[in-house]
PDB file of N, CA and C in Angstrom:
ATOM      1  N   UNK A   1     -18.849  -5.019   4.107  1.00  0.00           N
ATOM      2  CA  UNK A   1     -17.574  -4.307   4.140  1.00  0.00           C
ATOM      3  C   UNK A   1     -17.205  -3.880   2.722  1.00  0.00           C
ATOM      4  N   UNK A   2     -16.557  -2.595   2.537  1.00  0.00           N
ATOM      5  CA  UNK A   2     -16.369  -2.079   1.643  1.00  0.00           C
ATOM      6  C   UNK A   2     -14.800  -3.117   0.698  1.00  0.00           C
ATOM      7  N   UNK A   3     -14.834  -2.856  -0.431  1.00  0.00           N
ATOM      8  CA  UNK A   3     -13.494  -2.934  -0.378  1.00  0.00           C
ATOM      9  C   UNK A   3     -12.513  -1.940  -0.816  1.00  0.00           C
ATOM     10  N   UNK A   4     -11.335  -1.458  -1.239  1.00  0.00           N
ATOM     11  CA  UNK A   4     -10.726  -0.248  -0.967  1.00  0.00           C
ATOM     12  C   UNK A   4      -9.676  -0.804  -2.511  1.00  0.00           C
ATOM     13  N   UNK A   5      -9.332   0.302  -3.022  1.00  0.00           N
ATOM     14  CA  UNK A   5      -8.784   0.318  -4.541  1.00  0.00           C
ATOM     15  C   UNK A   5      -7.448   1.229  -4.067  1.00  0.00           C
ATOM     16  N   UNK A   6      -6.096   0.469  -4.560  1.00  0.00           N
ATOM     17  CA  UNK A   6      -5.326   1.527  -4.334  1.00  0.00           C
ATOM     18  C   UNK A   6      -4.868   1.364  -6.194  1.00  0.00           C
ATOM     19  N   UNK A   7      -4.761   2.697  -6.324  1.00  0.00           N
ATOM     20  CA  UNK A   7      -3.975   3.008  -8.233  1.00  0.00           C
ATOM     21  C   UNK A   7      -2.896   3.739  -7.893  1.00  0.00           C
ATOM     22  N   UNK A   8      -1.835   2.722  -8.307  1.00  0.00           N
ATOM     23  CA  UNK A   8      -0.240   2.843  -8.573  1.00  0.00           C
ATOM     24  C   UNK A   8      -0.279   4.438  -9.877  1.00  0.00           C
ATOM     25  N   UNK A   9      -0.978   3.816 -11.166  1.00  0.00           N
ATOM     26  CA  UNK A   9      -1.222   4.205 -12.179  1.00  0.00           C
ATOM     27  C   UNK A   9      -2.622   4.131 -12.659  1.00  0.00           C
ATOM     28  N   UNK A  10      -3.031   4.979 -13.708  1.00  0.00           N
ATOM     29  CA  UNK A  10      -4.209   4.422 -13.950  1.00  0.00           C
ATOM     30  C   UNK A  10      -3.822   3.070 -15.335  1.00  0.00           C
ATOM     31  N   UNK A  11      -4.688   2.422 -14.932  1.00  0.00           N
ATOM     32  CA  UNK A  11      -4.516   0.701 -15.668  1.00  0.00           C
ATOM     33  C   UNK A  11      -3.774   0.074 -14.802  1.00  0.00           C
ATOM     34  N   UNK A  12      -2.664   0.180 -13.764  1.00  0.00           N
ATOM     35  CA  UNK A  12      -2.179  -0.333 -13.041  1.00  0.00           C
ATOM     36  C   UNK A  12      -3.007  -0.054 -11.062  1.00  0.00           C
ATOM     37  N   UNK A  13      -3.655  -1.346 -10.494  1.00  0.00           N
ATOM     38  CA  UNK A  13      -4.550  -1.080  -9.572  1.00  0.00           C
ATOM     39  C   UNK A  13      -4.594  -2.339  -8.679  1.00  0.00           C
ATOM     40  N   UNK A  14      -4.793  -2.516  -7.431  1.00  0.00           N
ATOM     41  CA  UNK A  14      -5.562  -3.359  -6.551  1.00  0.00           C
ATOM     42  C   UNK A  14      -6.174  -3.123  -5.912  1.00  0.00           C
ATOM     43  N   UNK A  15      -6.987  -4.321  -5.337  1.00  0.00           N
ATOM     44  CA  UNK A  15      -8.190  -4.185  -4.814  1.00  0.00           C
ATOM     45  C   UNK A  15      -8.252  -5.580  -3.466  1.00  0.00           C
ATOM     46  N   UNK A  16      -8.551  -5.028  -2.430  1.00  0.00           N
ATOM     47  CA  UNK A  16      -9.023  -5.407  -1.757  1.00  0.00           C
ATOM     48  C   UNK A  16      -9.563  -5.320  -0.606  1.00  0.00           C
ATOM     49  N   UNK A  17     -10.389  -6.294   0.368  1.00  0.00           N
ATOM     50  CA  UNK A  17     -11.266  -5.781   1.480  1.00  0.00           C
ATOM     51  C   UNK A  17     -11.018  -4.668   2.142  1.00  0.00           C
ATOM     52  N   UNK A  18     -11.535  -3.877   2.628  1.00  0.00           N
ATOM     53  CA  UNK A  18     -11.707  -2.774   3.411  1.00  0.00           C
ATOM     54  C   UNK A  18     -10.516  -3.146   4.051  1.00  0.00           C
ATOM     55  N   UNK A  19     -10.726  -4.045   5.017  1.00  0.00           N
ATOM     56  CA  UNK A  19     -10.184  -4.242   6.359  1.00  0.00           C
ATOM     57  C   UNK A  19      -8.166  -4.515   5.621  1.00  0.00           C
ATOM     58  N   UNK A  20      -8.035  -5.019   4.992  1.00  0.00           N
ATOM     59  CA  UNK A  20      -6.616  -4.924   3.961  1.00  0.00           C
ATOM     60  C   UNK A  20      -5.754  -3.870   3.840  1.00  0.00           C
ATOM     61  N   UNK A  21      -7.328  -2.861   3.012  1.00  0.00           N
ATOM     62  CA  UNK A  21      -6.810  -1.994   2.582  1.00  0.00           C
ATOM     63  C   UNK A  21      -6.525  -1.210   3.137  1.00  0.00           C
ATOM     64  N   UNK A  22      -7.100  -1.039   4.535  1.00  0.00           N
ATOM     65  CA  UNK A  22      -6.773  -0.302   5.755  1.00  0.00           C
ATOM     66  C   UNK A  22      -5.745  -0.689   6.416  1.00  0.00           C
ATOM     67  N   UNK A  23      -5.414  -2.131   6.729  1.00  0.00           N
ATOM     68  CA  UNK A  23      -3.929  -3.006   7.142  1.00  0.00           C
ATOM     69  C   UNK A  23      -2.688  -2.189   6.122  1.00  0.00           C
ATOM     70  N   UNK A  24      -3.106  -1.866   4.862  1.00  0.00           N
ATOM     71  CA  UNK A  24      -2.026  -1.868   4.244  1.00  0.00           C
ATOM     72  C   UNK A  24      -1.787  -0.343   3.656  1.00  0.00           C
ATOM     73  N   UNK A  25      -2.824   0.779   4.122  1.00  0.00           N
ATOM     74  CA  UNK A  25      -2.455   2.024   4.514  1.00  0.00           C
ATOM     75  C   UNK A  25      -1.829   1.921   5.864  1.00  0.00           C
ATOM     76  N   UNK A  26      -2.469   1.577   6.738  1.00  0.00           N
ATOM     77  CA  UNK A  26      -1.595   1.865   8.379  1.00  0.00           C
ATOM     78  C   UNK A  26      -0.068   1.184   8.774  1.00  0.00           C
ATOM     79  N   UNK A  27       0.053   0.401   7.474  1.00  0.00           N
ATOM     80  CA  UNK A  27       1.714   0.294   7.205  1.00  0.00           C
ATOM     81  C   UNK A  27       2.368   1.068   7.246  1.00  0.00           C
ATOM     82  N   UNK A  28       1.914   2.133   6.474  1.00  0.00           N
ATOM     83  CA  UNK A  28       2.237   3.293   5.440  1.00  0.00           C
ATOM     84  C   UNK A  28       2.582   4.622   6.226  1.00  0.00           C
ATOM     85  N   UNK A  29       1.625   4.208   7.271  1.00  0.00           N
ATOM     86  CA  UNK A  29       1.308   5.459   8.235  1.00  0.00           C
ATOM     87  C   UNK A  29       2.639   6.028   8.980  1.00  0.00           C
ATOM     88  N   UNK A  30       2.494   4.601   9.673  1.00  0.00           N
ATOM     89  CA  UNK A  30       3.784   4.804  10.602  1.00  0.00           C
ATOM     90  C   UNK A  30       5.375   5.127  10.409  1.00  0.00           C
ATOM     91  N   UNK A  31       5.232   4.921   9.158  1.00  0.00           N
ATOM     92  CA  UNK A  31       6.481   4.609   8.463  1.00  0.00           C
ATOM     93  C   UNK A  31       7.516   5.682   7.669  1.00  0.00           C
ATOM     94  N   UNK A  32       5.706   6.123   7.164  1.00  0.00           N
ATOM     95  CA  UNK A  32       6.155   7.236   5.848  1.00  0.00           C
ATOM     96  C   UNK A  32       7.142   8.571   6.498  1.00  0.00           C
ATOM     97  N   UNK A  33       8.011   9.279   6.110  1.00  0.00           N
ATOM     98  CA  UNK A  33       8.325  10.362   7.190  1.00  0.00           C
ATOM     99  C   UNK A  33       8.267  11.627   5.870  1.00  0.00           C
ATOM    100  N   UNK A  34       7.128  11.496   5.344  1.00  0.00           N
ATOM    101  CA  UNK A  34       6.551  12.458   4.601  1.00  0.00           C
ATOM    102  C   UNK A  34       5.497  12.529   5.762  1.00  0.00           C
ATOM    103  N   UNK A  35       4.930  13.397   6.712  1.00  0.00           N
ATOM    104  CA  UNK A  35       3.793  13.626   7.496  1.00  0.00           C
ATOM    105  C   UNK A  35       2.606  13.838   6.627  1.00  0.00           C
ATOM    106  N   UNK A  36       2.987  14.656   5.757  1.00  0.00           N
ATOM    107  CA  UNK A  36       1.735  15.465   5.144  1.00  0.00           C
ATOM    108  C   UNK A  36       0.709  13.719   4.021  1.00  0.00           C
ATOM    109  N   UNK A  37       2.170  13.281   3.885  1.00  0.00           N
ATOM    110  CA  UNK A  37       1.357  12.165   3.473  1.00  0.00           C
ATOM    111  C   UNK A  37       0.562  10.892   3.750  1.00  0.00           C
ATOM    112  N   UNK A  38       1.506  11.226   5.219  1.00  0.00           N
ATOM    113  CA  UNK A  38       1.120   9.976   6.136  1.00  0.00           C
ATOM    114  C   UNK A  38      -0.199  10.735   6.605  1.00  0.00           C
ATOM    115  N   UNK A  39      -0.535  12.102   6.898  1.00  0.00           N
ATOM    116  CA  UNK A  39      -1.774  12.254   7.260  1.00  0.00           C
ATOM    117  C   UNK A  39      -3.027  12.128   5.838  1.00  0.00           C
ATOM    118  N   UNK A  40      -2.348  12.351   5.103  1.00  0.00           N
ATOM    119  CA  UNK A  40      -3.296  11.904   3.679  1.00  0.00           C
ATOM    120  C   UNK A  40      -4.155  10.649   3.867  1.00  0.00           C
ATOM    121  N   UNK A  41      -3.329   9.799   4.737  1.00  0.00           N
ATOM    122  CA  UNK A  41      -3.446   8.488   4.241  1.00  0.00           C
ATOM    123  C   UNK A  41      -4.152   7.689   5.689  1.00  0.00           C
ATOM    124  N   UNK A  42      -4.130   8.655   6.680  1.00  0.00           N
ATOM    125  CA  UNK A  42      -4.777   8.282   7.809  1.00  0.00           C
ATOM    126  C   UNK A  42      -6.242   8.769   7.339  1.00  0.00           C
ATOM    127  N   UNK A  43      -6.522  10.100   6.487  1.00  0.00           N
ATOM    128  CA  UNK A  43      -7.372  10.873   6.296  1.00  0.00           C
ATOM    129  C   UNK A  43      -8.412   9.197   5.786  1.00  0.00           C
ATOM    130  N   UNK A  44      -8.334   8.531   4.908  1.00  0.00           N
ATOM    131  CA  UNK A  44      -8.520   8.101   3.877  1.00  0.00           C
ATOM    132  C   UNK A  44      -8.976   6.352   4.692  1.00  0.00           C
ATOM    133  N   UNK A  45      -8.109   6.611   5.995  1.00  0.00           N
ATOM    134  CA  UNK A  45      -8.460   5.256   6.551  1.00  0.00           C
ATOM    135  C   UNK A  45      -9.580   5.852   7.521  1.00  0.00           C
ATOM    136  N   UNK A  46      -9.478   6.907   8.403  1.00  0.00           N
ATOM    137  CA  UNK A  46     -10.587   7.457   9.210  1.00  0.00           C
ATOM    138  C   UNK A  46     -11.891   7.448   8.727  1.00  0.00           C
ATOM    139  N   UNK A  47     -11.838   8.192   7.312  1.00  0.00           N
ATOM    140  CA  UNK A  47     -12.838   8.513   6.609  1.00  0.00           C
ATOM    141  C   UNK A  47     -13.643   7.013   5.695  1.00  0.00           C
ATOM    142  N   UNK A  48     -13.261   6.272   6.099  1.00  0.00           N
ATOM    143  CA  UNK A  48     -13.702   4.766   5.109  1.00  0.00           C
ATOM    144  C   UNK A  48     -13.600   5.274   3.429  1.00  0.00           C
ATOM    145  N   UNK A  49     -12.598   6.038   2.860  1.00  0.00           N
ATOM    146  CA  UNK A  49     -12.663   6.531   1.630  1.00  0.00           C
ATOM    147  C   UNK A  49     -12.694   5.551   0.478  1.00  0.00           C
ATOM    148  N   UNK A  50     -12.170   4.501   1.015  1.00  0.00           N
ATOM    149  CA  UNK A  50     -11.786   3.226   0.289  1.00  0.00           C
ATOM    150  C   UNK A  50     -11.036   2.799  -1.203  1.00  0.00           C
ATOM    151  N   UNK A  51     -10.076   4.768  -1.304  1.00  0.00           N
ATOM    152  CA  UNK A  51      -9.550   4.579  -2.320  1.00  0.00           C
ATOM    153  C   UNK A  51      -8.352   5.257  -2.262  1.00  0.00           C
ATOM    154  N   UNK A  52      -7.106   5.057  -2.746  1.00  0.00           N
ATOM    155  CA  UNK A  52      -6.053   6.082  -2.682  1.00  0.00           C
ATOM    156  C   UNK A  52      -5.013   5.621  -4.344  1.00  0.00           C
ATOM    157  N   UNK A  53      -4.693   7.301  -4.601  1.00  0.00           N
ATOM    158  CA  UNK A  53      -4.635   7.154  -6.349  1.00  0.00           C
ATOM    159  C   UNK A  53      -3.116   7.708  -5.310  1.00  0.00           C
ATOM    160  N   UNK A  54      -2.084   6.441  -5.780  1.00  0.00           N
ATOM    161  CA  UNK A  54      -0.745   6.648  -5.582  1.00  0.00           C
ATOM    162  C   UNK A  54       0.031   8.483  -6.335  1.00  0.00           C
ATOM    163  N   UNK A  55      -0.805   8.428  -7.774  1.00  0.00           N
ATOM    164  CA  UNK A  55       0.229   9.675  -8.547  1.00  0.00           C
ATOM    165  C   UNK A  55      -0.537  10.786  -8.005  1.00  0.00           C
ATOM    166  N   UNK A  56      -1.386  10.969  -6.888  1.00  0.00           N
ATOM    167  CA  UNK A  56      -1.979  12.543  -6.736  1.00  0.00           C
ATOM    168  C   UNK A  56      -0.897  12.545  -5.472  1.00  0.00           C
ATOM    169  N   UNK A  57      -0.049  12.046  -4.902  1.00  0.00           N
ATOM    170  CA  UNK A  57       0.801  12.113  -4.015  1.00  0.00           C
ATOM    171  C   UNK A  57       2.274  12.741  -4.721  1.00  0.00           C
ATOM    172  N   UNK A  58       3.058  13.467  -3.235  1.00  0.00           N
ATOM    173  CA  UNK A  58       4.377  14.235  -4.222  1.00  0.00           C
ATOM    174  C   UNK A  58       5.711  12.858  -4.848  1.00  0.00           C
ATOM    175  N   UNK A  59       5.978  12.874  -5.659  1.00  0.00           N
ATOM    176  CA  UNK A  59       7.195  12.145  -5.992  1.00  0.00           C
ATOM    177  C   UNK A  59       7.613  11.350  -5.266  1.00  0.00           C
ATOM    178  N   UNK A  60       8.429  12.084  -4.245  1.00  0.00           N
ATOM    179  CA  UNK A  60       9.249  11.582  -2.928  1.00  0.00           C
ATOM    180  C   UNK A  60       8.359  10.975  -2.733  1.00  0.00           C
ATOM    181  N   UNK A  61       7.232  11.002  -2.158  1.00  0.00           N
ATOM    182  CA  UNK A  61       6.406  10.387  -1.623  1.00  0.00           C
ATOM    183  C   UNK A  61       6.348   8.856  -1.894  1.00  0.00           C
ATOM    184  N   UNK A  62       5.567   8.812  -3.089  1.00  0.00           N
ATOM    185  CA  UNK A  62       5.534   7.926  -3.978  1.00  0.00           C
ATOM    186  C   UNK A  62       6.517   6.637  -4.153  1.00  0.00           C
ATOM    187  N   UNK A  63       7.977   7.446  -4.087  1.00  0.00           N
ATOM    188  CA  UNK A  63       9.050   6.774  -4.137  1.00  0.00           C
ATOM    189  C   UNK A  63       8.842   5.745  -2.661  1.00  0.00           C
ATOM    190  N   UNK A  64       8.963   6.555  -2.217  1.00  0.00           N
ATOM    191  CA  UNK A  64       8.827   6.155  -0.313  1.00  0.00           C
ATOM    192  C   UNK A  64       8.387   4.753  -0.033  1.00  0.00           C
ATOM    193  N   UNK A  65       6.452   5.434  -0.623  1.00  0.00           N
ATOM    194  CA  UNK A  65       5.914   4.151  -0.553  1.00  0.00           C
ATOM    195  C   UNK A  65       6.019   2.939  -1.017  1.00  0.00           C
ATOM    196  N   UNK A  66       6.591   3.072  -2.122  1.00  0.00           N
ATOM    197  CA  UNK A  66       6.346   1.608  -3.085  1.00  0.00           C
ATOM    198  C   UNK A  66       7.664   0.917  -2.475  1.00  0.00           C
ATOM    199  N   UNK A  67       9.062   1.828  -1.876  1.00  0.00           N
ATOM    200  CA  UNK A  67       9.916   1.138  -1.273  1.00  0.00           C
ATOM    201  C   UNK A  67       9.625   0.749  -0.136  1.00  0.00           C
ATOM    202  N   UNK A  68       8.649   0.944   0.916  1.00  0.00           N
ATOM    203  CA  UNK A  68       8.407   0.376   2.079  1.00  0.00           C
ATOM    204  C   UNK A  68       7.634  -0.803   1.879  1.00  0.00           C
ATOM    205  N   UNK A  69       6.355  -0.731   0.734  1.00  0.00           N
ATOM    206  CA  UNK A  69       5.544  -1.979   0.038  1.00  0.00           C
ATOM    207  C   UNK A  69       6.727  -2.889   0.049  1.00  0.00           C
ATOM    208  N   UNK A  70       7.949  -2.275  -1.078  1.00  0.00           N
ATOM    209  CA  UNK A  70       8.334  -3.610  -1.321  1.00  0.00           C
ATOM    210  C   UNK A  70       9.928  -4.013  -0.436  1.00  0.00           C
ATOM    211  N   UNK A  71      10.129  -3.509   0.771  1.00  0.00           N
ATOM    212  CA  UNK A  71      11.008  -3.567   1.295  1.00  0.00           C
ATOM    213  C   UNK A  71      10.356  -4.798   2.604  1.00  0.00           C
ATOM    214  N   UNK A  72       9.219  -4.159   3.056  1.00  0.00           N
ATOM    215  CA  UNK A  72       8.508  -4.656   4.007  1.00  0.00           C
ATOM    216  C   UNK A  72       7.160  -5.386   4.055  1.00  0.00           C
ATOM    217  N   UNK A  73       6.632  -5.313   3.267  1.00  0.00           N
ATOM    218  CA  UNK A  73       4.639  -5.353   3.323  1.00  0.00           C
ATOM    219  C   UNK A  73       4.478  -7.023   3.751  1.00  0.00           C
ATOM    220  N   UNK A  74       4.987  -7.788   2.991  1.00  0.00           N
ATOM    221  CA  UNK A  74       5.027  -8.938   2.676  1.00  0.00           C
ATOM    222  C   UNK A  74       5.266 -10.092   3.752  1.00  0.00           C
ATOM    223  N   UNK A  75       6.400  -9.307   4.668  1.00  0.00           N
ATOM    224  CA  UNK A  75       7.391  -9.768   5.704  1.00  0.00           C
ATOM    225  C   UNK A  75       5.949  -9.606   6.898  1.00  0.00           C
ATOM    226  N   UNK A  76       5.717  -8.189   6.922  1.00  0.00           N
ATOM    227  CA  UNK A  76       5.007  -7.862   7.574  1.00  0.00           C
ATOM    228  C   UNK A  76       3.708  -8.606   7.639  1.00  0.00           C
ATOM    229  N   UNK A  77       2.852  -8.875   6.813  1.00  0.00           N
ATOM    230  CA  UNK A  77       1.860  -9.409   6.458  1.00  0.00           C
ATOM    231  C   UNK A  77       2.041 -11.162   7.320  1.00  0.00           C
ATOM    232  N   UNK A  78       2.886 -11.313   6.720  1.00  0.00           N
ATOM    233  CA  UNK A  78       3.253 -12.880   7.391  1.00  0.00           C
ATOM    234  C   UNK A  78       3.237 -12.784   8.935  1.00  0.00           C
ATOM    235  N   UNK A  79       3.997 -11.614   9.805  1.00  0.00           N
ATOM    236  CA  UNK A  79       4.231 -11.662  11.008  1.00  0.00           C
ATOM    237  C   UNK A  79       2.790 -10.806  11.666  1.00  0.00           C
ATOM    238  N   UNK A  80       2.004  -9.913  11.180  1.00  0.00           N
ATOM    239  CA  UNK A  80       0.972  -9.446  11.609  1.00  0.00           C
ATOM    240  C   UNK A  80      -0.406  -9.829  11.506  1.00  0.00           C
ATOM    241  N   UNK A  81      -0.712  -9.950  10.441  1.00  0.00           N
ATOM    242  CA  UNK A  81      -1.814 -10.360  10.133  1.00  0.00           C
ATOM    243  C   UNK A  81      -2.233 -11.938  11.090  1.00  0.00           C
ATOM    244  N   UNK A  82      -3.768 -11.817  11.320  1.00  0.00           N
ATOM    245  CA  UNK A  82      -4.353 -12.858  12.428  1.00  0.00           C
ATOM    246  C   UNK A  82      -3.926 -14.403  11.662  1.00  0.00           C
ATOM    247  N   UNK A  83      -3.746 -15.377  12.032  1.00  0.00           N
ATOM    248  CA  UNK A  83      -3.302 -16.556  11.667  1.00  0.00           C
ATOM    249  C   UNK A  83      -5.294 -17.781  11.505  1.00  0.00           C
ATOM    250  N   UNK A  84      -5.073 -16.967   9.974  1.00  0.00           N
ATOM    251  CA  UNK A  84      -6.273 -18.077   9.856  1.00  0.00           C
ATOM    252  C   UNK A  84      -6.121 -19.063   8.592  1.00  0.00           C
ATOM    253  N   UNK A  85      -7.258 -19.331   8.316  1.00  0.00           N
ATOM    254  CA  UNK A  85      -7.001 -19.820   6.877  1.00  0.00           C
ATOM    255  C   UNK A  85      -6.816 -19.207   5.717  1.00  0.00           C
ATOM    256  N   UNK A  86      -7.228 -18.683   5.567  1.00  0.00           N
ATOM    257  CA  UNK A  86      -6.797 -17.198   4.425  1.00  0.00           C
ATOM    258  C   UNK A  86      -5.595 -16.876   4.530  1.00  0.00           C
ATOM    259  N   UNK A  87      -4.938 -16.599   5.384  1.00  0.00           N
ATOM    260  CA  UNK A  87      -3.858 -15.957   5.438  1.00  0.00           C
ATOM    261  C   UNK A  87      -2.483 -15.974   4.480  1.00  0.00           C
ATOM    262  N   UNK A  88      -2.446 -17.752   4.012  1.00  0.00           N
ATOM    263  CA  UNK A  88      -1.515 -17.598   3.034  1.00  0.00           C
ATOM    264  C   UNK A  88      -2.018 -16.917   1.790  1.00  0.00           C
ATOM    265  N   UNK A  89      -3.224 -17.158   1.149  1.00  0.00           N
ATOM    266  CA  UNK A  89      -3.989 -16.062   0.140  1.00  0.00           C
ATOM    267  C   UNK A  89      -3.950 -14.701   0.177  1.00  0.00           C
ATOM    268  N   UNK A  90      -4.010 -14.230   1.492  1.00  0.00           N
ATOM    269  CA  UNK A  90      -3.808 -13.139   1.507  1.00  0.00           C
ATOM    270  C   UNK A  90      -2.644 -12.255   1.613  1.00  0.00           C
ATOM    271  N   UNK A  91      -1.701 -12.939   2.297  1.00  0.00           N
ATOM    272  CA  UNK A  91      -0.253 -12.461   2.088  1.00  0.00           C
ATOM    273  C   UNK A  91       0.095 -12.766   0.553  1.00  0.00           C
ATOM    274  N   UNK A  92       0.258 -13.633  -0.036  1.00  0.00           N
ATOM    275  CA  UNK A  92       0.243 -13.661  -1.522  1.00  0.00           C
ATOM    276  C   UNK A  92      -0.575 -12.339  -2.313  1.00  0.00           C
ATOM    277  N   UNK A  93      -1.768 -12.300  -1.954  1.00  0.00           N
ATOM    278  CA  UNK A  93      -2.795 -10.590  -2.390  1.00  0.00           C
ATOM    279  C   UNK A  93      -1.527  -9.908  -2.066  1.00  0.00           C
ATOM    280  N   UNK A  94      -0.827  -9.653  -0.607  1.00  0.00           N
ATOM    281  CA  UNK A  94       0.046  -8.606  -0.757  1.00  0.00           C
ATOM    282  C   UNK A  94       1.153  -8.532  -1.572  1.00  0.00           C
ATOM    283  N   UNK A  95       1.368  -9.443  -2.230  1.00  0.00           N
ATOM    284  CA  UNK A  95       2.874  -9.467  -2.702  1.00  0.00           C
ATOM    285  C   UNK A  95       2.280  -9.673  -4.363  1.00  0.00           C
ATOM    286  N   UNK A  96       0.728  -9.241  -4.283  1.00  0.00           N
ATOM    287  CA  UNK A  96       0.483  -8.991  -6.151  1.00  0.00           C
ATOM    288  C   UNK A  96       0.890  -7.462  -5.898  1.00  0.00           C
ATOM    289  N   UNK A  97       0.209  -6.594  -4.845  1.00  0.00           N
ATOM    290  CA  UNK A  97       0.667  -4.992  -4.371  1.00  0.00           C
ATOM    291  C   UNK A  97       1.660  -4.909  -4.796  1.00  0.00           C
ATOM    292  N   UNK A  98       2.849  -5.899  -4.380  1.00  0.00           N
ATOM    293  CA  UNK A  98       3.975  -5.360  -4.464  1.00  0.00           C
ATOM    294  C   UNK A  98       4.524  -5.074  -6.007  1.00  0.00           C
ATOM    295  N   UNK A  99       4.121  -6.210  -6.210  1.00  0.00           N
ATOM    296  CA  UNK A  99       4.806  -6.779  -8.269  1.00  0.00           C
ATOM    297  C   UNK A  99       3.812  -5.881  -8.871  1.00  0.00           C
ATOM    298  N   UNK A 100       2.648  -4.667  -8.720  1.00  0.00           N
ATOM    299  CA  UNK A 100       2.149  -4.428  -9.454  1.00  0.00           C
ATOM    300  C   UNK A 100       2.864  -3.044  -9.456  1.00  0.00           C
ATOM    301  N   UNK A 101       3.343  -2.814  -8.044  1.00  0.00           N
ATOM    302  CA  UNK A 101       4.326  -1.621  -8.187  1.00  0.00           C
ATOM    303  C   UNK A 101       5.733  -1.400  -9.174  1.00  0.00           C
ATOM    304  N   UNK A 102       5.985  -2.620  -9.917  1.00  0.00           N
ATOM    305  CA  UNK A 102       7.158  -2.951 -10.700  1.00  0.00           C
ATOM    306  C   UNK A 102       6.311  -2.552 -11.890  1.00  0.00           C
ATOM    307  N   UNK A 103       5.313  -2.627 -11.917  1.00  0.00           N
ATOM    308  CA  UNK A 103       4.131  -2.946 -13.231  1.00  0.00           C
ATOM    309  C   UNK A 103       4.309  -1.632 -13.599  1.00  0.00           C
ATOM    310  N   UNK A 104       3.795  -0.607 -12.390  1.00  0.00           N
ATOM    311  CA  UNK A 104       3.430   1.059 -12.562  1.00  0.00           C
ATOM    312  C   UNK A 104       4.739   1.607 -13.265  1.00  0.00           C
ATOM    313  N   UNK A 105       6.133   1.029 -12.762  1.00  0.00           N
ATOM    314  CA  UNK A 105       7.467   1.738 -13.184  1.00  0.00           C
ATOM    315  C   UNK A 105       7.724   2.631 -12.431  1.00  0.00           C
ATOM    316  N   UNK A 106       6.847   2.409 -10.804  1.00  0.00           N
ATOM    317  CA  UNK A 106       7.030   3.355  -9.700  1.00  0.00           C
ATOM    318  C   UNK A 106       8.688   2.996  -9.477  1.00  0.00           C
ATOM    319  N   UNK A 107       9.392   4.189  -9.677  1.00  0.00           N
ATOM    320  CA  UNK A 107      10.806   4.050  -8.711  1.00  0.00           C
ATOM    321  C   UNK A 107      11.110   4.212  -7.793  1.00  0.00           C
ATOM    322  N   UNK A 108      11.534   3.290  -6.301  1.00  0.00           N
ATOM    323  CA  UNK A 108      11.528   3.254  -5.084  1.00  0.00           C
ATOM    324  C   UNK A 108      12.866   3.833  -4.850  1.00  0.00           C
ATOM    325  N   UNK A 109      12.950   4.662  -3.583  1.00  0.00           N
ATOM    326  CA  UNK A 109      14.073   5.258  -3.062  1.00  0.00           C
ATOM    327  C   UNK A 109      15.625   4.795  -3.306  1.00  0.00           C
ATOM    328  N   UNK A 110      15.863   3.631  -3.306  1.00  0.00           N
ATOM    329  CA  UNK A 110      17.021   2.684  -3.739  1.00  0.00           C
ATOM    330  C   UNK A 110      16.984   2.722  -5.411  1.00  0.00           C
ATOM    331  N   UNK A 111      16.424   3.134  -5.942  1.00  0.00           N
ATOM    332  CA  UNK A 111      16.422   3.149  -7.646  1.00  0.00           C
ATOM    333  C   UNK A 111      17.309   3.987  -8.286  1.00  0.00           C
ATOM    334  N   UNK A 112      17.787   3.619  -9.093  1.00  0.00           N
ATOM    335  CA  UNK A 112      18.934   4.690  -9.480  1.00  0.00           C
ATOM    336  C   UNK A 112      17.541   5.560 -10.309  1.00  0.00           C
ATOM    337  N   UNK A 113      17.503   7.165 -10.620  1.00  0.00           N
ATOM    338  CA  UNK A 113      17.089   7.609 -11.180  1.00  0.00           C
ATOM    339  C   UNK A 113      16.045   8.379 -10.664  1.00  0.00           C
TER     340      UNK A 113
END
């Protein structure tokens, strides 16, 4: 299995399994009510692309996402994801996603500015 790179920024990045990184685009999917981006991002899970560079996306966009990451991902992760042993590791992986989005200086929809 592949694993899948998402870049907030460049120097700012995570990484993990395919199967994640696909969990944690199809968050994105449903959610986003940018279409054009939400189909970006289906494009990218269909296609096993295994990479998505947050700044080639529009602004709004951008904003969108990192507020749904960090509004929801985490919550989500706990209530979706299969209940194994990993799981607390890996919900923790999600909530480095989140703090790395603080890292980028991505500003989420609720941000003044």
């Amino acid at each position: 299995m592949m694993a899948g790179l998402i870049v907030l920024k460049p120097g700012v990045d995570w990484t993990a399994t395919g199967g994640l990184f696909d969990w944690t685009l199809e968050f994105l999917i449903s959610r986003l009510s940018d279409r054009q981006a939400a189909n970006h991002l289906q494009e990218i899970v269909d296609n096993n692309l295994g990479s998505l560079w947050v700044d080639d996306l529009p602004a709004a966009a951008q904003r969108e996402i990192v507020s749904l990451w960090r509004d929801g991902l985490v919550a989500a992760g706990e209530e979706h994801l299969p209940e194994t042993e990993h799981k607390a590791d890996v919900v923790r992986h999600l909530q480095d996603l989140v703090d790395a989005t603080y890292s980028a200086g991505i500003l989420g929809t609720s941000d003044p500015g």
